[in-house]
PDB file of N, CA and C in Angstrom:
ATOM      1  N   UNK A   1       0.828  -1.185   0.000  1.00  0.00           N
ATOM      2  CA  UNK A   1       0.000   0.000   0.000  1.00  0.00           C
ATOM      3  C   UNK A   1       0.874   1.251   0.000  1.00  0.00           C
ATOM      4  N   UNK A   2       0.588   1.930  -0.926  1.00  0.00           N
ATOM      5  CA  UNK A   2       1.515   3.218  -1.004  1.00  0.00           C
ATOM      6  C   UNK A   2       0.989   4.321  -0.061  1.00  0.00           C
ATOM      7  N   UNK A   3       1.349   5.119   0.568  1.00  0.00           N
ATOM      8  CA  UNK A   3       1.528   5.787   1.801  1.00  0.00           C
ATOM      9  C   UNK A   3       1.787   7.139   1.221  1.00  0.00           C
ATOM     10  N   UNK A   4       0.911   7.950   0.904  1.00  0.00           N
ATOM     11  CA  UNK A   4       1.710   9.528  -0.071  1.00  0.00           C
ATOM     12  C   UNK A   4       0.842  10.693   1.197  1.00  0.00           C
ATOM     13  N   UNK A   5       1.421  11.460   1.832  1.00  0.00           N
ATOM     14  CA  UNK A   5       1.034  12.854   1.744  1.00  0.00           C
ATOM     15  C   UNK A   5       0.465  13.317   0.991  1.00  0.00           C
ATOM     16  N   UNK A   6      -1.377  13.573   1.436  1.00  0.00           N
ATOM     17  CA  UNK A   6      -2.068  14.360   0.032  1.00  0.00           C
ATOM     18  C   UNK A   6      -1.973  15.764   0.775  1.00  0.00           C
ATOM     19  N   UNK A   7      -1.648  16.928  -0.094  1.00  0.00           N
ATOM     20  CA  UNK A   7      -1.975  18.483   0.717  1.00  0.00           C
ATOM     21  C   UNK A   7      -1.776  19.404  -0.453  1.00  0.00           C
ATOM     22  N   UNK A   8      -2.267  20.183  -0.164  1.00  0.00           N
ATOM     23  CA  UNK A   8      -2.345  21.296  -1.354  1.00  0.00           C
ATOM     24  C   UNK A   8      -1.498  22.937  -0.938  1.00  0.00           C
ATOM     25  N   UNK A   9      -0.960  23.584  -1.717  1.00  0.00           N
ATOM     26  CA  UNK A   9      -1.250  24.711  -1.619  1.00  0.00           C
ATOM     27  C   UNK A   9      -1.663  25.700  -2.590  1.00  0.00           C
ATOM     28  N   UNK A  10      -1.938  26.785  -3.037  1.00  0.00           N
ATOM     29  CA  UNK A  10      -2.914  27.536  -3.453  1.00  0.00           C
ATOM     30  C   UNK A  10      -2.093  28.518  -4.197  1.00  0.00           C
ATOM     31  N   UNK A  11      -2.219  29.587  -4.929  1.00  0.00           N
ATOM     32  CA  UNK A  11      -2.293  30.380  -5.447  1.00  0.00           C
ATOM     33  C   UNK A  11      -3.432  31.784  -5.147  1.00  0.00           C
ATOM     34  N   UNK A  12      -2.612  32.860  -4.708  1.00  0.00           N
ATOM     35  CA  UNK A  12      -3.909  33.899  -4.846  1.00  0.00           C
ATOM     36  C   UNK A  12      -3.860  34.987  -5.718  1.00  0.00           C
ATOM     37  N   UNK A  13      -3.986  34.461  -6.901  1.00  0.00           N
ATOM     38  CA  UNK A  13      -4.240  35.678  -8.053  1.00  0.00           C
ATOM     39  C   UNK A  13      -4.492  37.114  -7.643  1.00  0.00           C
ATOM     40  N   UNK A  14      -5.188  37.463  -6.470  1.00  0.00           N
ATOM     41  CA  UNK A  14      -5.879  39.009  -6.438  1.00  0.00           C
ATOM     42  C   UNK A  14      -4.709  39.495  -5.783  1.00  0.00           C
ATOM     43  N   UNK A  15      -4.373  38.552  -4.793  1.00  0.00           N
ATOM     44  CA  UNK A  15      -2.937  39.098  -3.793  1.00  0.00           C
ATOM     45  C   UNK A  15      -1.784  39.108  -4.392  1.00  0.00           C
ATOM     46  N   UNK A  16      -1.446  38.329  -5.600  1.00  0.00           N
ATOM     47  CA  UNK A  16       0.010  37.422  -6.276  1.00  0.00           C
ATOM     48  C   UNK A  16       0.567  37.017  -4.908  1.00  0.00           C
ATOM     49  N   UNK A  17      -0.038  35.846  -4.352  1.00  0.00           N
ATOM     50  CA  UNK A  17       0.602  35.396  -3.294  1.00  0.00           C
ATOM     51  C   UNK A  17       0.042  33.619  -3.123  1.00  0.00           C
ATOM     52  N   UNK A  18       1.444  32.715  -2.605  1.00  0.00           N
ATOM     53  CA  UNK A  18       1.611  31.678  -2.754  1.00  0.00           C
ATOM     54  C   UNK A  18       1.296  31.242  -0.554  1.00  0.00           C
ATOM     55  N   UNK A  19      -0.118  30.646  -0.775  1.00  0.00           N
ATOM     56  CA  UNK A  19      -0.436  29.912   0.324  1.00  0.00           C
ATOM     57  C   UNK A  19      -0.599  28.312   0.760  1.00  0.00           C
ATOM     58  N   UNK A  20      -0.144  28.117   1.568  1.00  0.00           N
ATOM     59  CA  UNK A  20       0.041  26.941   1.737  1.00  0.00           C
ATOM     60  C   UNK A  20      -1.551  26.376   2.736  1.00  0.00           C
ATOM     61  N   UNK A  21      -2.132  25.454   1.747  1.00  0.00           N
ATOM     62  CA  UNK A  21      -3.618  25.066   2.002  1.00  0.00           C
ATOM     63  C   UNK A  21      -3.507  24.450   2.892  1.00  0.00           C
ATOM     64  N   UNK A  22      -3.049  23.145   3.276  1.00  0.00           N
ATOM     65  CA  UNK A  22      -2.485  21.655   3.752  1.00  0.00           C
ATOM     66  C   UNK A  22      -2.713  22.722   5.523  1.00  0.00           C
ATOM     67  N   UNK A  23      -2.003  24.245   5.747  1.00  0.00           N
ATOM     68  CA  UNK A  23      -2.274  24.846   7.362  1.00  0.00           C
ATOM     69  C   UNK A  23      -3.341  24.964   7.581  1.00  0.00           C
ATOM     70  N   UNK A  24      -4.757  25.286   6.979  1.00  0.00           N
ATOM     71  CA  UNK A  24      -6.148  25.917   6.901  1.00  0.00           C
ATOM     72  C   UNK A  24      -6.537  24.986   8.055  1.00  0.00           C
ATOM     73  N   UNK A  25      -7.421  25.231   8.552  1.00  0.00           N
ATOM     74  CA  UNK A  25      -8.715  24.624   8.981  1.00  0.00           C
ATOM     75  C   UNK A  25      -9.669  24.190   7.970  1.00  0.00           C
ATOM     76  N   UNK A  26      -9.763  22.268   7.719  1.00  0.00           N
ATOM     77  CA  UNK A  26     -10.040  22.169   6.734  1.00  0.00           C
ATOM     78  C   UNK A  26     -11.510  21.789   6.654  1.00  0.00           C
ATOM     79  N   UNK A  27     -12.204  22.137   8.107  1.00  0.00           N
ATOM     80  CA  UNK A  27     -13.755  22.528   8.140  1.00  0.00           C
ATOM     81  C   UNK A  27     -14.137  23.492   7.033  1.00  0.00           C
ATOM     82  N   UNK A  28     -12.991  23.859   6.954  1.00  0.00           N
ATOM     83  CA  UNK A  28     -13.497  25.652   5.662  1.00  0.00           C
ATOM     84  C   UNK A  28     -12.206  25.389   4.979  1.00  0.00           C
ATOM     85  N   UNK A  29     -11.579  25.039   4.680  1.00  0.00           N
ATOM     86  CA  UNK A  29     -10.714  24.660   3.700  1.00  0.00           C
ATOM     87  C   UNK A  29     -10.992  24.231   2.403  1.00  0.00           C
ATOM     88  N   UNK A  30     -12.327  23.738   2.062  1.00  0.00           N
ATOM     89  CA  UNK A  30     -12.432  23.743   0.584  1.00  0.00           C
ATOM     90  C   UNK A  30     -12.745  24.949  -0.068  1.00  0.00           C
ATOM     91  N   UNK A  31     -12.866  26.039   0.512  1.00  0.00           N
ATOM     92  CA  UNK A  31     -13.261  27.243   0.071  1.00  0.00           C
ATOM     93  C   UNK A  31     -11.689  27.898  -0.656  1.00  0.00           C
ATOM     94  N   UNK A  32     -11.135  27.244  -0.806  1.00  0.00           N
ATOM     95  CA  UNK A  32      -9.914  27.404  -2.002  1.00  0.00           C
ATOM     96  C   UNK A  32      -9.834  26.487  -3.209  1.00  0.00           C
ATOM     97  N   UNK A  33     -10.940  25.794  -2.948  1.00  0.00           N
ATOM     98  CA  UNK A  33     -10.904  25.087  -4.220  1.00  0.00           C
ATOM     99  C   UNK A  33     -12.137  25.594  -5.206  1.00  0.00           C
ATOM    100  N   UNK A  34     -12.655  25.818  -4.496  1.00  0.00           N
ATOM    101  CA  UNK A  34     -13.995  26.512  -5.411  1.00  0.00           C
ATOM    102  C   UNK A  34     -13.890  28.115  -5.326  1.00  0.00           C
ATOM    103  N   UNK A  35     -13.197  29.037  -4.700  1.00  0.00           N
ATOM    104  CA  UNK A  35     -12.907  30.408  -4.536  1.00  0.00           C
ATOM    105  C   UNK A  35     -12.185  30.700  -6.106  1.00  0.00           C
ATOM    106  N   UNK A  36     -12.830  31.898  -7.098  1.00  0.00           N
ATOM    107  CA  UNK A  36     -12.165  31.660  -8.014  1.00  0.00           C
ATOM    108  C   UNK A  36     -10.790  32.263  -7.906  1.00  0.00           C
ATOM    109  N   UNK A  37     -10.048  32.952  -6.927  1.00  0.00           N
ATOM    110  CA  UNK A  37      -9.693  33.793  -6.329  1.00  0.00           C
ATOM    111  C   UNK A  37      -8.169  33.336  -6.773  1.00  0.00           C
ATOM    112  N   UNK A  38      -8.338  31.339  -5.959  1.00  0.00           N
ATOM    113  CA  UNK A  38      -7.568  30.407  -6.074  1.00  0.00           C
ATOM    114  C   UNK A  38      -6.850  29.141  -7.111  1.00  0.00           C
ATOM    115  N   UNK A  39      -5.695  29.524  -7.099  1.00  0.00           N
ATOM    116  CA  UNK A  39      -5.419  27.901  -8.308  1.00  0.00           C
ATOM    117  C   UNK A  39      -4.600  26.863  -7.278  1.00  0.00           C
ATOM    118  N   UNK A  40      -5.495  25.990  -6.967  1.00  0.00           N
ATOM    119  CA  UNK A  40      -4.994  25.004  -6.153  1.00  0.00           C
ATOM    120  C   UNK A  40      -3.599  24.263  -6.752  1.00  0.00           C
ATOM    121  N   UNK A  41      -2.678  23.458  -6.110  1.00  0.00           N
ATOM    122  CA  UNK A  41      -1.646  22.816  -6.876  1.00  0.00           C
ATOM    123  C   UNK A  41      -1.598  21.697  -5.677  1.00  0.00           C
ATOM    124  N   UNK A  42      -1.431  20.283  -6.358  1.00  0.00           N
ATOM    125  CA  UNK A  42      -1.359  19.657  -5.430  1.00  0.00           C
ATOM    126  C   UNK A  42       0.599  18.840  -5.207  1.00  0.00           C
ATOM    127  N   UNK A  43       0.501  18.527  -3.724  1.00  0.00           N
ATOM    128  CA  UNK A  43       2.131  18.044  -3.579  1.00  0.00           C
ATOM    129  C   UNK A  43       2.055  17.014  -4.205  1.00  0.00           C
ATOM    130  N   UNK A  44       3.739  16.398  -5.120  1.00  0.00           N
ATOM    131  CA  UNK A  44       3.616  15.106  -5.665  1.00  0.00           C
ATOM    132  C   UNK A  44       4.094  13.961  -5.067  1.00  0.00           C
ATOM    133  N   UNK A  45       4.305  14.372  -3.695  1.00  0.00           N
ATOM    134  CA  UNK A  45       4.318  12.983  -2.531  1.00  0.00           C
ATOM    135  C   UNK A  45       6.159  12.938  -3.128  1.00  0.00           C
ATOM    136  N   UNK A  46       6.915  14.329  -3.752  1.00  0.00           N
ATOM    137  CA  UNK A  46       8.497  13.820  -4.082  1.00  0.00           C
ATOM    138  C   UNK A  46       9.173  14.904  -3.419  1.00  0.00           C
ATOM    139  N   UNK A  47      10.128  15.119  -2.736  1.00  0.00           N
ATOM    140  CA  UNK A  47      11.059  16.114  -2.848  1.00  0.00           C
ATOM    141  C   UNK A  47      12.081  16.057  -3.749  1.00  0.00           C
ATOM    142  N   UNK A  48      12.781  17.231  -4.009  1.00  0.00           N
ATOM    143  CA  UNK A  48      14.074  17.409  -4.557  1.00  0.00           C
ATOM    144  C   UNK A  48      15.314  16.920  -4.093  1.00  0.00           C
ATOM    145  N   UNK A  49      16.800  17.842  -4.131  1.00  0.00           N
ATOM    146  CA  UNK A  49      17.795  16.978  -4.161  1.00  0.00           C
ATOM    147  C   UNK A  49      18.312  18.035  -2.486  1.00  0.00           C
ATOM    148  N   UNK A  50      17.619  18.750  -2.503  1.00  0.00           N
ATOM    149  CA  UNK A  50      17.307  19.892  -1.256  1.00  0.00           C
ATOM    150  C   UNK A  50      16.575  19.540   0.141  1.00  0.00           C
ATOM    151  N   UNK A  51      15.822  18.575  -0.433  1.00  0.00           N
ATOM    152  CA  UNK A  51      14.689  18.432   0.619  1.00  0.00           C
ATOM    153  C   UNK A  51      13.447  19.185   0.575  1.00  0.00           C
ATOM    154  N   UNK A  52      13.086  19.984  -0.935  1.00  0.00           N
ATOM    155  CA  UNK A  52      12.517  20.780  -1.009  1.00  0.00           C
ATOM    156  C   UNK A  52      11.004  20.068  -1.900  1.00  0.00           C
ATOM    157  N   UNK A  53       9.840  20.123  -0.959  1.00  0.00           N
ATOM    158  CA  UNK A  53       8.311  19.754  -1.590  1.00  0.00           C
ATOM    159  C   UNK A  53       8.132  20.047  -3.026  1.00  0.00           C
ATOM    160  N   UNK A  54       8.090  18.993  -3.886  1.00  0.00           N
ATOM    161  CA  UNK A  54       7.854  19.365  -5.040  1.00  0.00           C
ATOM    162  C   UNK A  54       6.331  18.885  -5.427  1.00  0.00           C
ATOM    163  N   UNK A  55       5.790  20.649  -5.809  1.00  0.00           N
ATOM    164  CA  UNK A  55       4.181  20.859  -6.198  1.00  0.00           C
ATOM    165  C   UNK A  55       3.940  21.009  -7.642  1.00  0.00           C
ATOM    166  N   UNK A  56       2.778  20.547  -8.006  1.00  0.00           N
ATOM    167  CA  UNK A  56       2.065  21.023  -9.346  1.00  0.00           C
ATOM    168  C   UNK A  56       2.175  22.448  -9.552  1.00  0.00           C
ATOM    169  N   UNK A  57       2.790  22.590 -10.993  1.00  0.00           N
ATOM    170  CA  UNK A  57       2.947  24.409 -10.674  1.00  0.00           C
ATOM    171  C   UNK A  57       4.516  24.840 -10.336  1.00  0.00           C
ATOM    172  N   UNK A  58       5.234  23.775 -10.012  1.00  0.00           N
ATOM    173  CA  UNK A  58       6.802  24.155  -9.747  1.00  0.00           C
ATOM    174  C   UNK A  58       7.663  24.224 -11.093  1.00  0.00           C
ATOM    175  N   UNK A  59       8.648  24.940 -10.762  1.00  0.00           N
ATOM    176  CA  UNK A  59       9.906  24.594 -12.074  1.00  0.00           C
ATOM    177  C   UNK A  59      10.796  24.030 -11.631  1.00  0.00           C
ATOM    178  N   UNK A  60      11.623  23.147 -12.376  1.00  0.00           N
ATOM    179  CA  UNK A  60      12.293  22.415 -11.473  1.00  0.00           C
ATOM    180  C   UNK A  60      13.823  22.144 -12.716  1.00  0.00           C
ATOM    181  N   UNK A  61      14.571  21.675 -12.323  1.00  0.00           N
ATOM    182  CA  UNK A  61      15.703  21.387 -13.438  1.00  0.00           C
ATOM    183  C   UNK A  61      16.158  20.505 -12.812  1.00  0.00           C
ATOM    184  N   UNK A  62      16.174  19.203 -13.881  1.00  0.00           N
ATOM    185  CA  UNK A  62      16.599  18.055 -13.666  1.00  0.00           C
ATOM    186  C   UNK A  62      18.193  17.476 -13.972  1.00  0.00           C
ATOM    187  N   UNK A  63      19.152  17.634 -13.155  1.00  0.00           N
ATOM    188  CA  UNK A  63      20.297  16.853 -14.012  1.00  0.00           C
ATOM    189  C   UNK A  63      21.055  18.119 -14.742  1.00  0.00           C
ATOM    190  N   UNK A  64      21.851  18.303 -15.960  1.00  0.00           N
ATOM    191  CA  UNK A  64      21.933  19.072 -16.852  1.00  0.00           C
ATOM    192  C   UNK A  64      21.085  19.400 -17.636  1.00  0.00           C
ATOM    193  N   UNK A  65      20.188  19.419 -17.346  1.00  0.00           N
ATOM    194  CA  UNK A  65      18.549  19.643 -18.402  1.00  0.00           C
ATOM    195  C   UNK A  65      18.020  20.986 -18.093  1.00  0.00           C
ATOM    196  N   UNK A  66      17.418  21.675 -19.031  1.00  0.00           N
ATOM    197  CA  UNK A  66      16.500  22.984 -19.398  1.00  0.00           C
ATOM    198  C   UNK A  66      15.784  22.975 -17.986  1.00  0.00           C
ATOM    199  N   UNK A  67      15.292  23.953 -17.629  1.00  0.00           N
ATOM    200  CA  UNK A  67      13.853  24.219 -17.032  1.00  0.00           C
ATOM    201  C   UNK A  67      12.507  23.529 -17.745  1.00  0.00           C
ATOM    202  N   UNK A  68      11.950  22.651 -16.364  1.00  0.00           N
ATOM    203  CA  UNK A  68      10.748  22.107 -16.408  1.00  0.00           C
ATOM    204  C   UNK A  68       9.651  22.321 -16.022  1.00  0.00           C
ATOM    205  N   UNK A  69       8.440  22.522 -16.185  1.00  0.00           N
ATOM    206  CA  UNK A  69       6.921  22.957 -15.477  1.00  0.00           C
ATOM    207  C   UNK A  69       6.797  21.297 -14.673  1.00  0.00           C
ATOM    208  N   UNK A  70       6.380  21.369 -13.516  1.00  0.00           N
ATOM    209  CA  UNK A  70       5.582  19.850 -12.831  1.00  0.00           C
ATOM    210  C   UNK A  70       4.290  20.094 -13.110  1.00  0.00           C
ATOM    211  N   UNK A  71       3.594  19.283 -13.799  1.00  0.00           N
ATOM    212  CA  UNK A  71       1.872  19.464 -14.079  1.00  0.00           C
ATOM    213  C   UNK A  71       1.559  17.611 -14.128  1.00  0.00           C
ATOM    214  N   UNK A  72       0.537  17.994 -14.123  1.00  0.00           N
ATOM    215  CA  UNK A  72      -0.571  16.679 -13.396  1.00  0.00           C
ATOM    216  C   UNK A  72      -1.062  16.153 -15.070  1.00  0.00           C
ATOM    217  N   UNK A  73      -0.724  15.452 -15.392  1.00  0.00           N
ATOM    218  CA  UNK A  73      -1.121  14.195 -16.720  1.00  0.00           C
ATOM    219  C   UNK A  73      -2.510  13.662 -16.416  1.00  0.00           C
ATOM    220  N   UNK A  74      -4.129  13.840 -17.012  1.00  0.00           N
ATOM    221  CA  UNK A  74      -4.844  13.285 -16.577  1.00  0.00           C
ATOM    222  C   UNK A  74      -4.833  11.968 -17.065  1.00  0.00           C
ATOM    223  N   UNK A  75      -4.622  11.766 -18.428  1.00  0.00           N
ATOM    224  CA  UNK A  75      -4.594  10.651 -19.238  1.00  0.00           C
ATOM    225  C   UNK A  75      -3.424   9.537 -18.642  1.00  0.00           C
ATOM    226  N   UNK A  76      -2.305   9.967 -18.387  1.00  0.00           N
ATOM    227  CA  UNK A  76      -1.640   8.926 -17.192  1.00  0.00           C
ATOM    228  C   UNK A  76      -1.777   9.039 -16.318  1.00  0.00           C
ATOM    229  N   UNK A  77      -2.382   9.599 -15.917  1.00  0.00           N
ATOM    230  CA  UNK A  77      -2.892   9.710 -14.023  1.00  0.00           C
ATOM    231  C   UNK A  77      -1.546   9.778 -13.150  1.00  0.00           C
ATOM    232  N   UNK A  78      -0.577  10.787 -13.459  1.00  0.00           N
ATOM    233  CA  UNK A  78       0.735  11.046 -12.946  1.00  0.00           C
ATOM    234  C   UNK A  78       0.849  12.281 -12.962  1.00  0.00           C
ATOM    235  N   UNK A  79       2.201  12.601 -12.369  1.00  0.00           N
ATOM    236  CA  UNK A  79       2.831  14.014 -12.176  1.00  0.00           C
ATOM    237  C   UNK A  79       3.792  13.455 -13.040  1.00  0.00           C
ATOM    238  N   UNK A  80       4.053  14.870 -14.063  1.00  0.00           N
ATOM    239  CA  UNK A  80       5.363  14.659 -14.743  1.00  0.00           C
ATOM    240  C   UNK A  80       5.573  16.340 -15.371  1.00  0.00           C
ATOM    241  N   UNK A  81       6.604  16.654 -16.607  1.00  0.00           N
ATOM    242  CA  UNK A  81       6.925  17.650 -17.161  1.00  0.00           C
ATOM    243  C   UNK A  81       6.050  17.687 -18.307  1.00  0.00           C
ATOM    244  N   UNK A  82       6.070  18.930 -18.965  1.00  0.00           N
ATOM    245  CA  UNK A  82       5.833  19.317 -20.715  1.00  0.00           C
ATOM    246  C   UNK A  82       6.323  18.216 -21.307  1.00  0.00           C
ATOM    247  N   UNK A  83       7.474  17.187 -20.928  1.00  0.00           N
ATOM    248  CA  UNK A  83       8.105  17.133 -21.958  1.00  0.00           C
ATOM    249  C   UNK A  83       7.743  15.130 -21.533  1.00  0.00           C
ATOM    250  N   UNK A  84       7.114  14.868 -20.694  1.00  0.00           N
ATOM    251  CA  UNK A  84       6.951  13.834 -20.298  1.00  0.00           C
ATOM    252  C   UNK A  84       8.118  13.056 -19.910  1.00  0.00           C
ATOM    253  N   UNK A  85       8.708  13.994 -19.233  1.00  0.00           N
ATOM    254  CA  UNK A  85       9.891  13.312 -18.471  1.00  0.00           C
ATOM    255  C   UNK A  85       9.681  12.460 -17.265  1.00  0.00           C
ATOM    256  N   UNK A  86      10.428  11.305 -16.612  1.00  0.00           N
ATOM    257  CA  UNK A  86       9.623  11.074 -15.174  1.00  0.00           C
ATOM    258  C   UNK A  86      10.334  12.095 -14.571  1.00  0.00           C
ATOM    259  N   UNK A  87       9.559  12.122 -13.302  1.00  0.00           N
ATOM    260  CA  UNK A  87      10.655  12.795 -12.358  1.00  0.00           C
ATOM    261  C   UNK A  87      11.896  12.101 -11.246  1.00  0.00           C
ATOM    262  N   UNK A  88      12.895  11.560 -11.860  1.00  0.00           N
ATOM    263  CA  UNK A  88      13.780  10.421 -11.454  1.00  0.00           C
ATOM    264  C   UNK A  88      14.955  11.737 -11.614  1.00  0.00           C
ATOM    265  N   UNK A  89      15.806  11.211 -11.004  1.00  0.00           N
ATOM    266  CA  UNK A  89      17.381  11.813 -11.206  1.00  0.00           C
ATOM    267  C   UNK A  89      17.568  12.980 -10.255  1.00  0.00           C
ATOM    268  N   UNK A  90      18.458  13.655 -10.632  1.00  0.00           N
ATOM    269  CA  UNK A  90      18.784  15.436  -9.581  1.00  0.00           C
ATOM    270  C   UNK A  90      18.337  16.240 -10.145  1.00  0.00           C
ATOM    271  N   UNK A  91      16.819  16.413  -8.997  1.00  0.00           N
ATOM    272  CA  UNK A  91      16.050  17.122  -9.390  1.00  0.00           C
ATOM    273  C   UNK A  91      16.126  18.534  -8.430  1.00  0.00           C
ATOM    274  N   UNK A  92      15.799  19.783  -8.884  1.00  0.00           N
ATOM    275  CA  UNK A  92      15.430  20.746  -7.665  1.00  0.00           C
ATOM    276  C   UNK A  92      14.933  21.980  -8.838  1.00  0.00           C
ATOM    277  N   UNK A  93      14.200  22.171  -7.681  1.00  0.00           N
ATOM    278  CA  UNK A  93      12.916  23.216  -7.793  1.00  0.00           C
ATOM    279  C   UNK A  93      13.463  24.493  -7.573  1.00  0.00           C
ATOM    280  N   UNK A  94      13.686  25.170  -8.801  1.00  0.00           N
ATOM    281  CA  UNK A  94      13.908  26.918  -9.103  1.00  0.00           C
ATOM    282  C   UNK A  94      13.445  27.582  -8.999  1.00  0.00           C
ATOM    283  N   UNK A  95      11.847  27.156  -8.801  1.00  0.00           N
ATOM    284  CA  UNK A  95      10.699  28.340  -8.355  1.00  0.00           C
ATOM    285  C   UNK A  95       8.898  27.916  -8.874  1.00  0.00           C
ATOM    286  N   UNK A  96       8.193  28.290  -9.302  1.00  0.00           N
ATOM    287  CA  UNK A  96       7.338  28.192  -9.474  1.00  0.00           C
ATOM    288  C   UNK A  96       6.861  29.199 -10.677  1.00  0.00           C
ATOM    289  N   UNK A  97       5.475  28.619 -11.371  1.00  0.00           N
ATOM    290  CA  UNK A  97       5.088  29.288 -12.741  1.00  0.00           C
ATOM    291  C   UNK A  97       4.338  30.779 -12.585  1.00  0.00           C
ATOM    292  N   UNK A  98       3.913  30.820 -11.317  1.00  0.00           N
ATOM    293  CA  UNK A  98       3.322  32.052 -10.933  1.00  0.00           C
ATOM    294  C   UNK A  98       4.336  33.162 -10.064  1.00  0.00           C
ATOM    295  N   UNK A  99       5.310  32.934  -9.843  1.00  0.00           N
ATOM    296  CA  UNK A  99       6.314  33.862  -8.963  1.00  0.00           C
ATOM    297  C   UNK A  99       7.168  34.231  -9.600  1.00  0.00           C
ATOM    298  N   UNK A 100       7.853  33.199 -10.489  1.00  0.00           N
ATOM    299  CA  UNK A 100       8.831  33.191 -11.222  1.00  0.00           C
ATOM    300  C   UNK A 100       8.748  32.927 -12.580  1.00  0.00           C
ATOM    301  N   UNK A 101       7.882  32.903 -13.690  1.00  0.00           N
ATOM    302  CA  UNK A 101       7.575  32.902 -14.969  1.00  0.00           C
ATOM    303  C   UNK A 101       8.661  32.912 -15.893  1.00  0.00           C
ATOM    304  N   UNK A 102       9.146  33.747 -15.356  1.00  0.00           N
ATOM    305  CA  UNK A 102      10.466  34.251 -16.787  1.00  0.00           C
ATOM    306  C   UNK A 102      11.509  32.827 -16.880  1.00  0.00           C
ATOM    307  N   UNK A 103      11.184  32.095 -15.287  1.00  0.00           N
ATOM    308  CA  UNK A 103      12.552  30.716 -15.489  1.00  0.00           C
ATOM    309  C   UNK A 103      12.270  29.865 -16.388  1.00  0.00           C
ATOM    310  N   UNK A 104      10.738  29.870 -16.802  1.00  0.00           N
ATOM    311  CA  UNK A 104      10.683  28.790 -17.335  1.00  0.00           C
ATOM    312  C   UNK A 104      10.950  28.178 -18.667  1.00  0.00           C
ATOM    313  N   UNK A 105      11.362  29.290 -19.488  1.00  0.00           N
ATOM    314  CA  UNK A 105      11.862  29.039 -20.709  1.00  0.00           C
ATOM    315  C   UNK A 105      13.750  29.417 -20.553  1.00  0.00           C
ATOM    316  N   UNK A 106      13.888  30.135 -19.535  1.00  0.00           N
ATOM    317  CA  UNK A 106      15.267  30.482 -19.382  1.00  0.00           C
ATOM    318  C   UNK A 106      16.250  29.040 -20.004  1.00  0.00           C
ATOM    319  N   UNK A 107      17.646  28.916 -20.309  1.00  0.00           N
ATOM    320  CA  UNK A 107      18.355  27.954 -20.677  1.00  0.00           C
ATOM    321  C   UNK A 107      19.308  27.585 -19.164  1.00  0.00           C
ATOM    322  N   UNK A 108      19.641  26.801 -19.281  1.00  0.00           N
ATOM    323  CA  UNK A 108      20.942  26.502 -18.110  1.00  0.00           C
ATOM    324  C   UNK A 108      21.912  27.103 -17.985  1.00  0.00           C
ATOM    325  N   UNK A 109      22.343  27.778 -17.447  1.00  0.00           N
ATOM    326  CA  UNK A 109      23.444  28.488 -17.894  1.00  0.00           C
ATOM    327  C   UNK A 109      25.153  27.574 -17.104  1.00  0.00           C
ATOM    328  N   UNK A 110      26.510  28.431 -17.130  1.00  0.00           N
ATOM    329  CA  UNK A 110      27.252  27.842 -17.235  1.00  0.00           C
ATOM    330  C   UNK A 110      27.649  27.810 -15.505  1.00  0.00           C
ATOM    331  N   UNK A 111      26.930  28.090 -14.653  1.00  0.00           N
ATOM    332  CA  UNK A 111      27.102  27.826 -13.321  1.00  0.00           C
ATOM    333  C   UNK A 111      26.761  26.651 -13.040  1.00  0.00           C
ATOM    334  N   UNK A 112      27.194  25.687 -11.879  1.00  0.00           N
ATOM    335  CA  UNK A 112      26.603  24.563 -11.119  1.00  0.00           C
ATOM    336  C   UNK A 112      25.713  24.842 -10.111  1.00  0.00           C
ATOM    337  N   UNK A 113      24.381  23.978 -10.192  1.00  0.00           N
ATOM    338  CA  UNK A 113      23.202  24.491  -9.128  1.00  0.00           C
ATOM    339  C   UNK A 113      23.677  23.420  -8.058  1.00  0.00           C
TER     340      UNK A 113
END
């Protein structure tokens, strides 16, 4: 039986601010999922090479590889990239698609992360 951490955190478009759902009181806690206010993202039960929660909605760079979006596959019923990568190898999370936008097409450049 697989054992995953389900928790969410949120997006608040009106604020540009990144909340973490999973703290709420979740008597009233679905009121971020139906608030249009909110874009929910859910955790993918993985961390990085940091120790750092990797969510739906993150960018992440794998290895020597480009910048990646993490998004939710309905048709495979998985978390993976644009590019249908798994998420295996040295991975870590550069930021997210709503905070940080501009990373996500950015190239690698010639520093070590």
């Amino acid at each position: 039986m697989i054992n995953r951490e389900i928790k969410f955190r949120g997006w608040n478009k009106k604020d540009k601010l990144m909340i973490d759902i999973d703290n709420v009181d979740w008597e009233g806690g679905h009121q971020y999922f139906s608030d249009a206010n909110y874009i929910p993202m859910q955790y993918t039960g993985l961390k990085d090479k940091n120790g750092k929660e990797i969510y739906e909605g993150d960018i992440i760079r794998m290895d020597a590889s480009e910048n990646h979006q993490v998004i939710w596959w309905d048709e495979n019923a998985m978390f993976s990239t644009e590019d249908v990568l798994s998420l295996n190898g040295t991975i870590e999370v550069i930021g997210n698609v709503y905070d940080n936008p501009e990373i996500l097409n950015d190239k690698k450049d010639d520093k070590k992360i």
